[in-house]
N, C-alpha and C. Protein backbone atom coordinates (compact mmCIF):
# COMPACT_ATOMS: atom_id res chain seq x y z
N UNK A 1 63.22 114.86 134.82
CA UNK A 1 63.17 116.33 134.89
C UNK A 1 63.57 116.79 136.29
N UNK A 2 63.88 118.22 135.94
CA UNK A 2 64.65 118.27 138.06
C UNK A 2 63.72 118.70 138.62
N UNK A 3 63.45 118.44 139.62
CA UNK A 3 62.43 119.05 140.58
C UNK A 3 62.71 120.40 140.93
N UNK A 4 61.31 121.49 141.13
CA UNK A 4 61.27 122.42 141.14
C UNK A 4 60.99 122.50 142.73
N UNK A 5 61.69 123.85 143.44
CA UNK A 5 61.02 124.18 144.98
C UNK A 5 60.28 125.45 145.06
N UNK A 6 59.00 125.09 145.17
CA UNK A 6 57.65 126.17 145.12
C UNK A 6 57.44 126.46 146.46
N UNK A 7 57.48 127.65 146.95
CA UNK A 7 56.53 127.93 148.42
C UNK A 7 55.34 128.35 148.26
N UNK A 8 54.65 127.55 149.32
CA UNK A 8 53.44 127.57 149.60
C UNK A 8 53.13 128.98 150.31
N UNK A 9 51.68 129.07 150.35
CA UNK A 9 51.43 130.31 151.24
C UNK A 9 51.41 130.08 152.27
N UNK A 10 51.60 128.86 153.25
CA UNK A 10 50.85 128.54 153.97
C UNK A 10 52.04 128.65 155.44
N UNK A 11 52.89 129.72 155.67
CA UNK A 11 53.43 130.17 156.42
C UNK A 11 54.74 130.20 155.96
N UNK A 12 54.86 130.06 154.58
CA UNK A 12 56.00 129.87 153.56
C UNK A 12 56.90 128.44 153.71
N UNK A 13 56.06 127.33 153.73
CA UNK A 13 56.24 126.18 153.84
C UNK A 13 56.88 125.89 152.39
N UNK A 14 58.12 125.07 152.22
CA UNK A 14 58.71 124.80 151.03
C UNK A 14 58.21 123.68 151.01
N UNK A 15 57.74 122.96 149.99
CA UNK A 15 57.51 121.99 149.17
C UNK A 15 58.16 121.50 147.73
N UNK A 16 58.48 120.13 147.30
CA UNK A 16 59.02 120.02 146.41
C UNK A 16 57.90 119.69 145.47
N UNK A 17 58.08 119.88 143.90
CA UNK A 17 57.06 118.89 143.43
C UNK A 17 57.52 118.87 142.22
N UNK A 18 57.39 117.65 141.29
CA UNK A 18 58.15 117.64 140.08
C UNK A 18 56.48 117.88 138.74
N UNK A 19 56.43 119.14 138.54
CA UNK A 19 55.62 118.90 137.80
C UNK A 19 55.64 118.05 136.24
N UNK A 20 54.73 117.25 135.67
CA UNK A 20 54.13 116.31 134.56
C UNK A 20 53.11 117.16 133.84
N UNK A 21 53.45 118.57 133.52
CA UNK A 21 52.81 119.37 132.25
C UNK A 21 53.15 119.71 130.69
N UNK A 22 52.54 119.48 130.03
CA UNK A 22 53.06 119.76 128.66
C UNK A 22 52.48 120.22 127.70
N UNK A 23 53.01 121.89 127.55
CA UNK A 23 51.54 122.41 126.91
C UNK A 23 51.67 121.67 125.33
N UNK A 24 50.37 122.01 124.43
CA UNK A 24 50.67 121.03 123.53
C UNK A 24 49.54 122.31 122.20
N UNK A 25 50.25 122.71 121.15
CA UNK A 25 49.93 123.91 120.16
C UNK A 25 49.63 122.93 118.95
N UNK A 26 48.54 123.33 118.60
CA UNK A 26 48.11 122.44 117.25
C UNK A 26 48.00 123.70 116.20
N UNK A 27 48.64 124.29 115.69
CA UNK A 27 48.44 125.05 114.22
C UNK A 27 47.88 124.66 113.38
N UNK A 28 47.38 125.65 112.29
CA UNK A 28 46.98 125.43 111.07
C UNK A 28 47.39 124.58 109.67
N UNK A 29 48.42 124.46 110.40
CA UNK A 29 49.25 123.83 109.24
C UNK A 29 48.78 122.21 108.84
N UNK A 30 49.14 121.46 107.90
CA UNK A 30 48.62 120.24 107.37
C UNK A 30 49.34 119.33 108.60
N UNK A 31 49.01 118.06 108.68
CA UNK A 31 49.41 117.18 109.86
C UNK A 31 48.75 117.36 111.14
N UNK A 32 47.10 117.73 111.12
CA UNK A 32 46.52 117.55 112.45
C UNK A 32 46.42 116.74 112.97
N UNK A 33 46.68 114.99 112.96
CA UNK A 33 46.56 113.69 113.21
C UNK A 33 48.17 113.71 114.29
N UNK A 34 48.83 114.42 113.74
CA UNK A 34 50.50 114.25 114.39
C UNK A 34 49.62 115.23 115.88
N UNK A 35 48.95 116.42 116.24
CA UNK A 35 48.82 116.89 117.36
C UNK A 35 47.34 116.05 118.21
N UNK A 36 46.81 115.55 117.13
CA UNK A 36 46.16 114.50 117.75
C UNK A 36 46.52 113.05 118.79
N UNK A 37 47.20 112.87 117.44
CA UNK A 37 47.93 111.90 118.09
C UNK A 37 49.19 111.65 119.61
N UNK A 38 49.40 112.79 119.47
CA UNK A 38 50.28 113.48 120.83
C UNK A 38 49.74 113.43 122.27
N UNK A 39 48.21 114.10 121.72
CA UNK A 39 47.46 114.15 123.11
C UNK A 39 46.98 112.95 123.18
N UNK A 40 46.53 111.67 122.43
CA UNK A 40 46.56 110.55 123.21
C UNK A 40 47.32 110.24 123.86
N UNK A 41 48.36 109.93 123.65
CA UNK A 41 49.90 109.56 123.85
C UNK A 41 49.87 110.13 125.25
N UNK A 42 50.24 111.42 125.50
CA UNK A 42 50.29 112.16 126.62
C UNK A 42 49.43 111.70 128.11
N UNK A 43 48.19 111.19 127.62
CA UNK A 43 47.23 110.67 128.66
C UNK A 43 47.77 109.26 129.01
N UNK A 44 48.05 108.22 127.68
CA UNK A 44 48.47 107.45 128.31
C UNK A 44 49.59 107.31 129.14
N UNK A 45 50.27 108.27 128.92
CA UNK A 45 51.68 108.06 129.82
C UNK A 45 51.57 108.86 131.08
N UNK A 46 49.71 109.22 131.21
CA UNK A 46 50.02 110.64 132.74
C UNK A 46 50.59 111.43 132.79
N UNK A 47 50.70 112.17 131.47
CA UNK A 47 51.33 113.49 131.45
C UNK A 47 50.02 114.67 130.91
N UNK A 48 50.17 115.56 131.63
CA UNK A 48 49.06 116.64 131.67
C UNK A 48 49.43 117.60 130.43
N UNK A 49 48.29 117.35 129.33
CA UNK A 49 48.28 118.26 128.40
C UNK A 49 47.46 119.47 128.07
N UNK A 50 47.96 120.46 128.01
CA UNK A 50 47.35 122.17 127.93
C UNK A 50 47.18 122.12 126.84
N UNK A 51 45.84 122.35 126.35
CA UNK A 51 46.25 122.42 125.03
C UNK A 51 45.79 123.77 124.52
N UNK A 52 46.21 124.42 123.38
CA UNK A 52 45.73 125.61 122.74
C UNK A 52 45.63 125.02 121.29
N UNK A 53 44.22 125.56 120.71
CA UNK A 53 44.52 125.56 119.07
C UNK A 53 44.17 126.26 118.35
N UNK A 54 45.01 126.88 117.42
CA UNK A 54 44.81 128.21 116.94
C UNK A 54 43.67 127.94 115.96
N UNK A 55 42.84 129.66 115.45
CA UNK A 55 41.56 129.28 114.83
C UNK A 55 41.82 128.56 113.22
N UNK A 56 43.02 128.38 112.58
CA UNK A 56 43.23 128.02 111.21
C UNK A 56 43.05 126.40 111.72
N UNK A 57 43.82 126.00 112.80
CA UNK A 57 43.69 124.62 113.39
C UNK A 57 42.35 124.28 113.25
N UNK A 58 41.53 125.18 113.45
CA UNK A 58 40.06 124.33 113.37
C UNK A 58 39.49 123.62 112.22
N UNK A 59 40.05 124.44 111.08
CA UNK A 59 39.99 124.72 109.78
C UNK A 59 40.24 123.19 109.30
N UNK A 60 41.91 123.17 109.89
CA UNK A 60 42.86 121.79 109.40
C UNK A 60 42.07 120.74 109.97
N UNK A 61 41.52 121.15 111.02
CA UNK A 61 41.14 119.19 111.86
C UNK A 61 39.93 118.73 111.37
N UNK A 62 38.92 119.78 110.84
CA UNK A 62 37.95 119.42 110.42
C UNK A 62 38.01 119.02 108.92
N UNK A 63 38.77 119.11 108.19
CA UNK A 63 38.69 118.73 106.89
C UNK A 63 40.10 117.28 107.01
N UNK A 64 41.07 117.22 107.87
CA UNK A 64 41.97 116.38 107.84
C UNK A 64 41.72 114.97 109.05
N UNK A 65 41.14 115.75 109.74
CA UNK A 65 40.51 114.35 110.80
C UNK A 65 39.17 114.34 110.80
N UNK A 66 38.06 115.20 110.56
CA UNK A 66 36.93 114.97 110.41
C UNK A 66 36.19 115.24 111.88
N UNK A 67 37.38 115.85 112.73
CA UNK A 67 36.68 116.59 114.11
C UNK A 67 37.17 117.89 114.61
N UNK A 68 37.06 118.62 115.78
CA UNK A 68 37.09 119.61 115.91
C UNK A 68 37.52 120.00 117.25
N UNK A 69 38.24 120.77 117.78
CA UNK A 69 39.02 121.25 119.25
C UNK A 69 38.12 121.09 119.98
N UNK A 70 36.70 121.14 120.32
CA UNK A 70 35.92 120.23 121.15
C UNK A 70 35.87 119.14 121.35
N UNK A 71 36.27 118.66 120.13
CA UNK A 71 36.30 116.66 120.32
C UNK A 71 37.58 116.39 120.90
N UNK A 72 38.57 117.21 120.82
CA UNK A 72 39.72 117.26 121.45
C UNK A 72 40.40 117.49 123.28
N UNK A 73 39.19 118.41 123.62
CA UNK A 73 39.21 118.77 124.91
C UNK A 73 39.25 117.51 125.75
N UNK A 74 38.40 116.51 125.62
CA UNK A 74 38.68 115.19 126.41
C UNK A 74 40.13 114.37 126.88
N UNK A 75 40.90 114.55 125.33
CA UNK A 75 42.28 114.15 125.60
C UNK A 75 42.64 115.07 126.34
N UNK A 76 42.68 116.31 126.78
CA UNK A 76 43.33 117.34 127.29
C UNK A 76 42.73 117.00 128.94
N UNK A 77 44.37 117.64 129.27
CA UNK A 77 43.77 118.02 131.01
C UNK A 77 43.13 118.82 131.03
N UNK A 78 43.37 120.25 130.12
CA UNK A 78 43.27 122.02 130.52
C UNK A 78 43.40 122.11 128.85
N UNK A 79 42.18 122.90 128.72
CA UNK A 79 41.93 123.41 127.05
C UNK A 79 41.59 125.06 127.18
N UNK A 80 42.96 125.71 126.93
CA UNK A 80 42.51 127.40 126.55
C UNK A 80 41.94 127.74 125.07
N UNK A 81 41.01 128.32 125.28
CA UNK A 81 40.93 129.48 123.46
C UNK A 81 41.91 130.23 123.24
N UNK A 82 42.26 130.34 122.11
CA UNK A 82 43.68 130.94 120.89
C UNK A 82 43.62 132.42 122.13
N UNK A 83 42.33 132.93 121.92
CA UNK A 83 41.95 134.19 122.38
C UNK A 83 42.16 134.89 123.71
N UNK A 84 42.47 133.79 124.74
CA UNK A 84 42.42 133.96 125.60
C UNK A 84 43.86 133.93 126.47
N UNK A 85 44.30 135.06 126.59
CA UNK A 85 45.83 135.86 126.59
C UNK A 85 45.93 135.85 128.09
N UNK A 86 45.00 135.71 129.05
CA UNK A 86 45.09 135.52 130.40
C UNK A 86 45.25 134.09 130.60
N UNK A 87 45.20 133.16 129.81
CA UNK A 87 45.65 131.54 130.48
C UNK A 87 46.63 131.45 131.45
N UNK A 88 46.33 130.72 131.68
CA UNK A 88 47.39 130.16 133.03
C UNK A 88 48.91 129.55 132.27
N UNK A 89 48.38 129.28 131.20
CA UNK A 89 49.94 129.07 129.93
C UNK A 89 50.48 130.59 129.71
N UNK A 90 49.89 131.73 129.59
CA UNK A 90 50.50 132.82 129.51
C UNK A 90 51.51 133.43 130.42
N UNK A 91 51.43 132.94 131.38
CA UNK A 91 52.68 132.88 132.52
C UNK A 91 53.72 132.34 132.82
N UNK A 92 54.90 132.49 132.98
CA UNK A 92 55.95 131.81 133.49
C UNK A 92 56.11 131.26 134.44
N UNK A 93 55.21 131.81 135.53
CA UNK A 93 54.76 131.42 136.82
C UNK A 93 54.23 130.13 137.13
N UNK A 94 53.50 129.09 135.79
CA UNK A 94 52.72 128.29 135.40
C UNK A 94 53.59 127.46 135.28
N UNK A 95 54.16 126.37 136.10
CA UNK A 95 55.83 125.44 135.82
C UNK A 95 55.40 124.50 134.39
N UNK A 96 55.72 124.23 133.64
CA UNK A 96 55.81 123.27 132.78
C UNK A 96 57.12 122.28 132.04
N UNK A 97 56.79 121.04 131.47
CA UNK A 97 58.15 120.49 131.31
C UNK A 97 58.60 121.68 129.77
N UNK A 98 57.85 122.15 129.15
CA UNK A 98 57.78 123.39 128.07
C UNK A 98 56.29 122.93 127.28
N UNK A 99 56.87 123.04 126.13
CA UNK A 99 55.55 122.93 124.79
C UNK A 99 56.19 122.67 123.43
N UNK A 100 55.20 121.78 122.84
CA UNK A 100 54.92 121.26 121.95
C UNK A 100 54.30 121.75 121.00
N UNK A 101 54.82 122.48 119.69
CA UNK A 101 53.94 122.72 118.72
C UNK A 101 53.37 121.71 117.66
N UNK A 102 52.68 120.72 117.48
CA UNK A 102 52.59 120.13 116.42
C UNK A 102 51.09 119.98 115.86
N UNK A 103 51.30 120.18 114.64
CA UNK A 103 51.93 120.82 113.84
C UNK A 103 52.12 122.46 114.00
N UNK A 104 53.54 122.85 113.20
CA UNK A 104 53.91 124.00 113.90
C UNK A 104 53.81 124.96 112.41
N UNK A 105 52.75 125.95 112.04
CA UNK A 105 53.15 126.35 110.92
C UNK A 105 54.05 127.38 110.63
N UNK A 106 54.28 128.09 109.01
CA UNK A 106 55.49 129.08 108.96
C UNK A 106 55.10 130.28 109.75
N UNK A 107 53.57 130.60 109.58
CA UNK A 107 53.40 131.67 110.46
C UNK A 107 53.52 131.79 111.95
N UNK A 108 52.94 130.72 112.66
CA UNK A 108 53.09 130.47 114.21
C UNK A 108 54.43 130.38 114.50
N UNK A 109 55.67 129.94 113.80
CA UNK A 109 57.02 129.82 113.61
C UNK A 109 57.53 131.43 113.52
N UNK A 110 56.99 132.10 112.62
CA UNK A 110 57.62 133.49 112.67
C UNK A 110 57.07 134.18 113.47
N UNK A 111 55.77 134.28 114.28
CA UNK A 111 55.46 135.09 115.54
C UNK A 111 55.80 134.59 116.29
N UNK A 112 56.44 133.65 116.98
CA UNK A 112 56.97 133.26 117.64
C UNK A 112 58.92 133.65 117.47
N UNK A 113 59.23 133.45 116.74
CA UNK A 113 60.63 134.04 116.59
C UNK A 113 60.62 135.94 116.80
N UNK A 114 59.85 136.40 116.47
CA UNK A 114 59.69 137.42 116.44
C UNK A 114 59.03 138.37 117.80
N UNK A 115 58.64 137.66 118.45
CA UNK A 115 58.08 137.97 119.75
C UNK A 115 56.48 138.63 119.49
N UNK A 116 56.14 138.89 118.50
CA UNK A 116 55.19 139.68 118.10
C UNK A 116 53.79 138.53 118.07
N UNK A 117 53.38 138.18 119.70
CA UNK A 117 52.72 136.90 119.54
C UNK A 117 50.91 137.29 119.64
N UNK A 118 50.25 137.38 118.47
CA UNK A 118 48.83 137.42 118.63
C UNK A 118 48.30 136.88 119.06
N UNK A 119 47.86 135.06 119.69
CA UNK A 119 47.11 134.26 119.91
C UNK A 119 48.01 133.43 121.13
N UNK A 120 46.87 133.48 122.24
CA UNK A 120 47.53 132.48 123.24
C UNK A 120 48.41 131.54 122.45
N UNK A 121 48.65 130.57 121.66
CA UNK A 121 49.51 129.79 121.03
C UNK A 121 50.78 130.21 121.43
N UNK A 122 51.06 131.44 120.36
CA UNK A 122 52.39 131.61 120.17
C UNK A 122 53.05 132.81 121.17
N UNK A 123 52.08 133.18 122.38
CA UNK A 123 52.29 133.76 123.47
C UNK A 123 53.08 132.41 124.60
N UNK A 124 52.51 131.53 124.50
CA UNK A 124 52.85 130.63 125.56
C UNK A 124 54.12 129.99 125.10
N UNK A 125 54.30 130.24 123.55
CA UNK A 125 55.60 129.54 123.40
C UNK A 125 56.72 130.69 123.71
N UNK A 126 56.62 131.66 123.43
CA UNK A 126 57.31 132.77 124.15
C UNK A 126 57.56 132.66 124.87
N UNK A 127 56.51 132.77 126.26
CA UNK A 127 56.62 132.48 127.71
C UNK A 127 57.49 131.00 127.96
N UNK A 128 57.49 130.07 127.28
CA UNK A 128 58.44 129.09 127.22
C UNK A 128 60.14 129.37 127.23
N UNK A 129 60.43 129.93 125.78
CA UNK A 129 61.57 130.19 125.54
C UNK A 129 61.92 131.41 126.66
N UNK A 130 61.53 132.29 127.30
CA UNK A 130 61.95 133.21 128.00
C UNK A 130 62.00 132.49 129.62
N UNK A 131 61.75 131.33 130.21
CA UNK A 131 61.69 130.61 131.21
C UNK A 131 62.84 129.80 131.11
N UNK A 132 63.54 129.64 129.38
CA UNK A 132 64.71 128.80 128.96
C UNK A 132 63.90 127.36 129.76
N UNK A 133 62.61 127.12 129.15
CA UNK A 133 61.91 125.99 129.32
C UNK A 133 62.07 124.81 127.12
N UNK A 134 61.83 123.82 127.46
CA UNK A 134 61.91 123.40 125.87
C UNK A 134 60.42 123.84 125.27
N UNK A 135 61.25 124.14 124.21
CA UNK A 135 60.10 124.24 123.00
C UNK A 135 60.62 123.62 121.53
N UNK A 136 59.48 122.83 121.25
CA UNK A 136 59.53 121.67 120.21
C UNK A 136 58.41 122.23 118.99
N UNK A 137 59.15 122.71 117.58
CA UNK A 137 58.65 123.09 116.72
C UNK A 137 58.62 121.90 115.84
N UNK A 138 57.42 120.98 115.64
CA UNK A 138 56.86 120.53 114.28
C UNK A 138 56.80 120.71 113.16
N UNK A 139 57.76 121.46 112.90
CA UNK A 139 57.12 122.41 111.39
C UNK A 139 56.67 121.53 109.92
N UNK A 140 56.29 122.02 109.21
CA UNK A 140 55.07 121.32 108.48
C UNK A 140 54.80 122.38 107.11
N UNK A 141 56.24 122.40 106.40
CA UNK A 141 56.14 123.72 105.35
C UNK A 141 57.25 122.49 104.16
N UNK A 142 57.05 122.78 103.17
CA UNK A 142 57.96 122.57 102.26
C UNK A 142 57.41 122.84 100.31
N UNK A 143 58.36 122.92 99.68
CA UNK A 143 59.86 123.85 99.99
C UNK A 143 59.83 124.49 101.02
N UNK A 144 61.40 125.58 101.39
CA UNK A 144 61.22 126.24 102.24
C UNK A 144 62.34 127.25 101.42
N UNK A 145 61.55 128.85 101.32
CA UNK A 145 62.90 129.71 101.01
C UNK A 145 63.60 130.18 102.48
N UNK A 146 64.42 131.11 101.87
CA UNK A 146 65.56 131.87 102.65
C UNK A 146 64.82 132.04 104.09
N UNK A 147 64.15 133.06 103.82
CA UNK A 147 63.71 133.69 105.04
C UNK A 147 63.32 133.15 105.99
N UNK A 148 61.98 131.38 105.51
CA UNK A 148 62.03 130.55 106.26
C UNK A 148 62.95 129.73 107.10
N UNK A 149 64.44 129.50 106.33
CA UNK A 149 65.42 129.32 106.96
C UNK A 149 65.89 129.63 108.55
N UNK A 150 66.13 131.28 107.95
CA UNK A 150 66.79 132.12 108.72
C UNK A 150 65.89 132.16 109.79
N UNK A 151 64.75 131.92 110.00
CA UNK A 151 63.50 132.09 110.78
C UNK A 151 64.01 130.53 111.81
N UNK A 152 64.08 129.58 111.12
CA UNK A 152 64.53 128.45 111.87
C UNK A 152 66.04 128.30 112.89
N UNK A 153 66.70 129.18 111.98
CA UNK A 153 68.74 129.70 112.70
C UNK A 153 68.02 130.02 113.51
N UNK A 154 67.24 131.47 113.81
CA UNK A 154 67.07 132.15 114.76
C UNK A 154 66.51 131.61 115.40
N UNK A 155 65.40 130.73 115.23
CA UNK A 155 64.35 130.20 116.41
C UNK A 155 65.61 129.07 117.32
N UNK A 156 66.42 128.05 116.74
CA UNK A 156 67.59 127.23 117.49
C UNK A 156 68.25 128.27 118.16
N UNK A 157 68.89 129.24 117.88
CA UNK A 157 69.85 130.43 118.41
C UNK A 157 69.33 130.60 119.52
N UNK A 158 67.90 130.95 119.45
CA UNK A 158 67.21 131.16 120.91
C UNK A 158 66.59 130.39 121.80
N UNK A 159 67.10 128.96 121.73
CA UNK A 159 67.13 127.95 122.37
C UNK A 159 65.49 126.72 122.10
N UNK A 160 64.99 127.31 120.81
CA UNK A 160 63.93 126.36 119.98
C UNK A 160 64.76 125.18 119.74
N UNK A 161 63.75 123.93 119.56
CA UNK A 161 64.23 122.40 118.81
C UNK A 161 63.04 122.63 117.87
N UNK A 162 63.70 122.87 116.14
CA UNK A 162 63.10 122.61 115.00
C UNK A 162 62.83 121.10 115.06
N UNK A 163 61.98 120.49 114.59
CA UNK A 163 61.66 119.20 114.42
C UNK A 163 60.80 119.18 112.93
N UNK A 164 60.96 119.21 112.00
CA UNK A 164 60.37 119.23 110.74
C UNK A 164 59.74 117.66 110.73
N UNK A 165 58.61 117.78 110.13
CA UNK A 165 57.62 116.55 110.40
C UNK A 165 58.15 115.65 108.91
N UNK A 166 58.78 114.58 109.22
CA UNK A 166 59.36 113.98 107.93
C UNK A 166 59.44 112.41 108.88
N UNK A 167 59.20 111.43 107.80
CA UNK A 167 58.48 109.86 107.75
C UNK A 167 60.09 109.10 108.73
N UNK A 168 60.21 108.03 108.79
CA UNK A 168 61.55 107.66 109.31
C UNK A 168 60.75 106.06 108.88
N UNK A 169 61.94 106.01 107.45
CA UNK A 169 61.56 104.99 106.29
C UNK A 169 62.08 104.03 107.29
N UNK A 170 63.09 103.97 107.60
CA UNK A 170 64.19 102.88 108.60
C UNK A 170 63.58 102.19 109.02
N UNK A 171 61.93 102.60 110.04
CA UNK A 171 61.46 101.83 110.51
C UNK A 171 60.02 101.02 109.60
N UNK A 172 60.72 100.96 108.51
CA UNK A 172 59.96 100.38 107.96
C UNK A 172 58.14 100.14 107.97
N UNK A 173 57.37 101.37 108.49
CA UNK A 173 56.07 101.66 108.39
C UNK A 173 55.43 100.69 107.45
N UNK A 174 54.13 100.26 108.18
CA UNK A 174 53.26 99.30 107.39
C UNK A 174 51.96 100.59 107.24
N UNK A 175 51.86 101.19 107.98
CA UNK A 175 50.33 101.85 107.66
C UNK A 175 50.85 103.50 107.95
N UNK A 176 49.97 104.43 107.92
CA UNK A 176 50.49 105.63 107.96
C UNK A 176 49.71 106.04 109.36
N UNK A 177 49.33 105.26 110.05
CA UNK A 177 49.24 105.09 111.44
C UNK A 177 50.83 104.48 112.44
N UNK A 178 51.50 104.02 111.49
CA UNK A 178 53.23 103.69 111.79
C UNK A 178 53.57 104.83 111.73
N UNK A 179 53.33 105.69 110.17
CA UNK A 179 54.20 106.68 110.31
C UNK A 179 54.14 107.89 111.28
N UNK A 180 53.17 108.11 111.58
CA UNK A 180 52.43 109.06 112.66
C UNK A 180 53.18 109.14 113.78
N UNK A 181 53.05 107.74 114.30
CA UNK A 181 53.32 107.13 115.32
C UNK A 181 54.75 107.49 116.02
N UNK A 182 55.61 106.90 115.47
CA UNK A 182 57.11 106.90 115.18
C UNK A 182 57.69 108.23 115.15
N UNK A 183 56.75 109.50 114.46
CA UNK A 183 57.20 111.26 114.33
C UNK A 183 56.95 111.31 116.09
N UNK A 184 55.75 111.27 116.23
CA UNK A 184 54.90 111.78 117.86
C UNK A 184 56.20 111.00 118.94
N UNK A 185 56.28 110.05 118.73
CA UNK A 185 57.03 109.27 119.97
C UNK A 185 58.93 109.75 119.76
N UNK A 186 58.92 110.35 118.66
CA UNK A 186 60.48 110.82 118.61
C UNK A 186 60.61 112.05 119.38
N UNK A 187 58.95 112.73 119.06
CA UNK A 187 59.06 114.59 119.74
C UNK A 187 58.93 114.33 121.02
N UNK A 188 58.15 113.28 121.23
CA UNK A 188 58.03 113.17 123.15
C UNK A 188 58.75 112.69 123.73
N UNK A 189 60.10 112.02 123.14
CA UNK A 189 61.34 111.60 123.12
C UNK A 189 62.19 112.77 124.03
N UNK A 190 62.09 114.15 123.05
CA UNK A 190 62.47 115.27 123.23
C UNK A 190 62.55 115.83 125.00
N UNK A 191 61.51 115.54 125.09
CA UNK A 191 60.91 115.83 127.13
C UNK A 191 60.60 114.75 127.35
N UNK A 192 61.89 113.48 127.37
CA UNK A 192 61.76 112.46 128.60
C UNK A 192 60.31 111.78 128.64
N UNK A 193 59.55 112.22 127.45
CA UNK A 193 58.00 111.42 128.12
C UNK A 193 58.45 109.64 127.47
N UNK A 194 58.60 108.69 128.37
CA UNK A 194 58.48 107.32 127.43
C UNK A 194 57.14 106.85 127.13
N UNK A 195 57.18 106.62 125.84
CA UNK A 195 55.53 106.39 124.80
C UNK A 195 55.78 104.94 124.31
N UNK A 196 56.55 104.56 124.08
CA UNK A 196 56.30 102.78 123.68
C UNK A 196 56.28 103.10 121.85
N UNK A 197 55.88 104.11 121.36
CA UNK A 197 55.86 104.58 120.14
C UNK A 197 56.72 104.13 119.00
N UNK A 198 58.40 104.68 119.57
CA UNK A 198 59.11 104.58 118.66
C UNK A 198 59.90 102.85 118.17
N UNK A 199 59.87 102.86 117.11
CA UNK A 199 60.64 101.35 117.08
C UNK A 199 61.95 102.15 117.03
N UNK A 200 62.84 101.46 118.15
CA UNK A 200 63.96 101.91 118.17
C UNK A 200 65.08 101.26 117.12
N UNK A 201 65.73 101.94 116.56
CA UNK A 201 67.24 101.20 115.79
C UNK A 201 68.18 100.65 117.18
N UNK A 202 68.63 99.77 116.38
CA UNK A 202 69.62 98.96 117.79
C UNK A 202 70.55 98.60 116.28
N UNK A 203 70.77 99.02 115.46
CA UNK A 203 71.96 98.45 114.64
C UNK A 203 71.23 97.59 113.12
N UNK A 204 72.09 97.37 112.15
CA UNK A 204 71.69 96.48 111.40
C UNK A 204 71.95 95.13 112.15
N UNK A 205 71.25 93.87 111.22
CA UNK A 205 70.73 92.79 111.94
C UNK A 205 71.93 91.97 111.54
């Protein structure tokens, strides 16, 4: 990532510093184990995760992992509430490598395309795309009609990476702890984080 030059207050002393932040959005949507699984990942590699999770997210983790955005705060460096529109993620000012939605649902997907952002979540991904910082959509919908589409054109147009949460048979998964695995380490792929995750293709044998 390129290094950023921040001045200090401290007689306007320039300093360089490459910040290792990555905010990280867990939606409501099905696949809470994929934003779980992220923020392990993230710690092990020393990368600082923000995390926000919207209130349907609470909904999903407790019936799909059997815990709850408190049990979560540990993996995290920095844990905001949905609610809380003054975060330090609500700023542009706040350097980050961008953010991570996963799982990303149709709704957090269309307030976010739309600018019309209710919940720290899909405020900070805003504040992302308007910094022309990355933002990595999980999405986690299928079928999908029209509108959902056009919701996805527009979100790439404005410099989003759709990432639709789908298995990668190739690598031949033994447990659905493979398959997990292999999605998370492709998105952190996305921002340079190396995770050890992905089995890479190198060709047929």
């Amino acid at each position: 990532m390129t290094k950023t030059l921040i001045k200090t207050t401290n007689g306007g002393k320039v300093t360089e510093r490459e910040p290792r932040r990555l905010i990280v959005g867990i939606s409501g949507a099905s696949g809470a184990m994929y934003g779980v699984r992220a923020l392990q990942t993230l710690r092990q590699c020393g990368v600082e995760a923000h995390l926000v999770v919207s209130k349907a997210a609470e909904l999903t983790l407790k019936h799909e992992v059997g815990s709850s955005s408190v049990a979560l705060r540990e993996l995290a460096h920095a844990w905001y509430p949905a609610s809380d529109i003054g975060a330090a993620i609500s700023s542009g000012s706040f350097i980050t490598m961008g953010m991570l939605v996963l799982p990303c649902s149709v709704r957090t997907m269309s307030e976010i395309c739309t600018g019309v952002t209710s919940s720290l979540l899909s405020r900070a991904a805003d504040v992302v795309l308007k910094e022309r910082r990355r933002l990595v959509l999980g999405i986690r919908e299928t079928p999908l009609h029209t509108g959902h589409l056009r919701t996805m054109t527009n979100l790439s147009e404005m410099g989003a990476i759709i990432a639709p949460i789908v298995p990668a048979l190739y690598a031949l998964p033994q447990s659905l702890d493979d398959v997990v695995d292999h999605t998370v380490g492709r998105l952190l792929d996305l921002f340079g984080v190396d995770n050890g995750l992905v089995k890479r293709w190198t060709g047929r044998p």
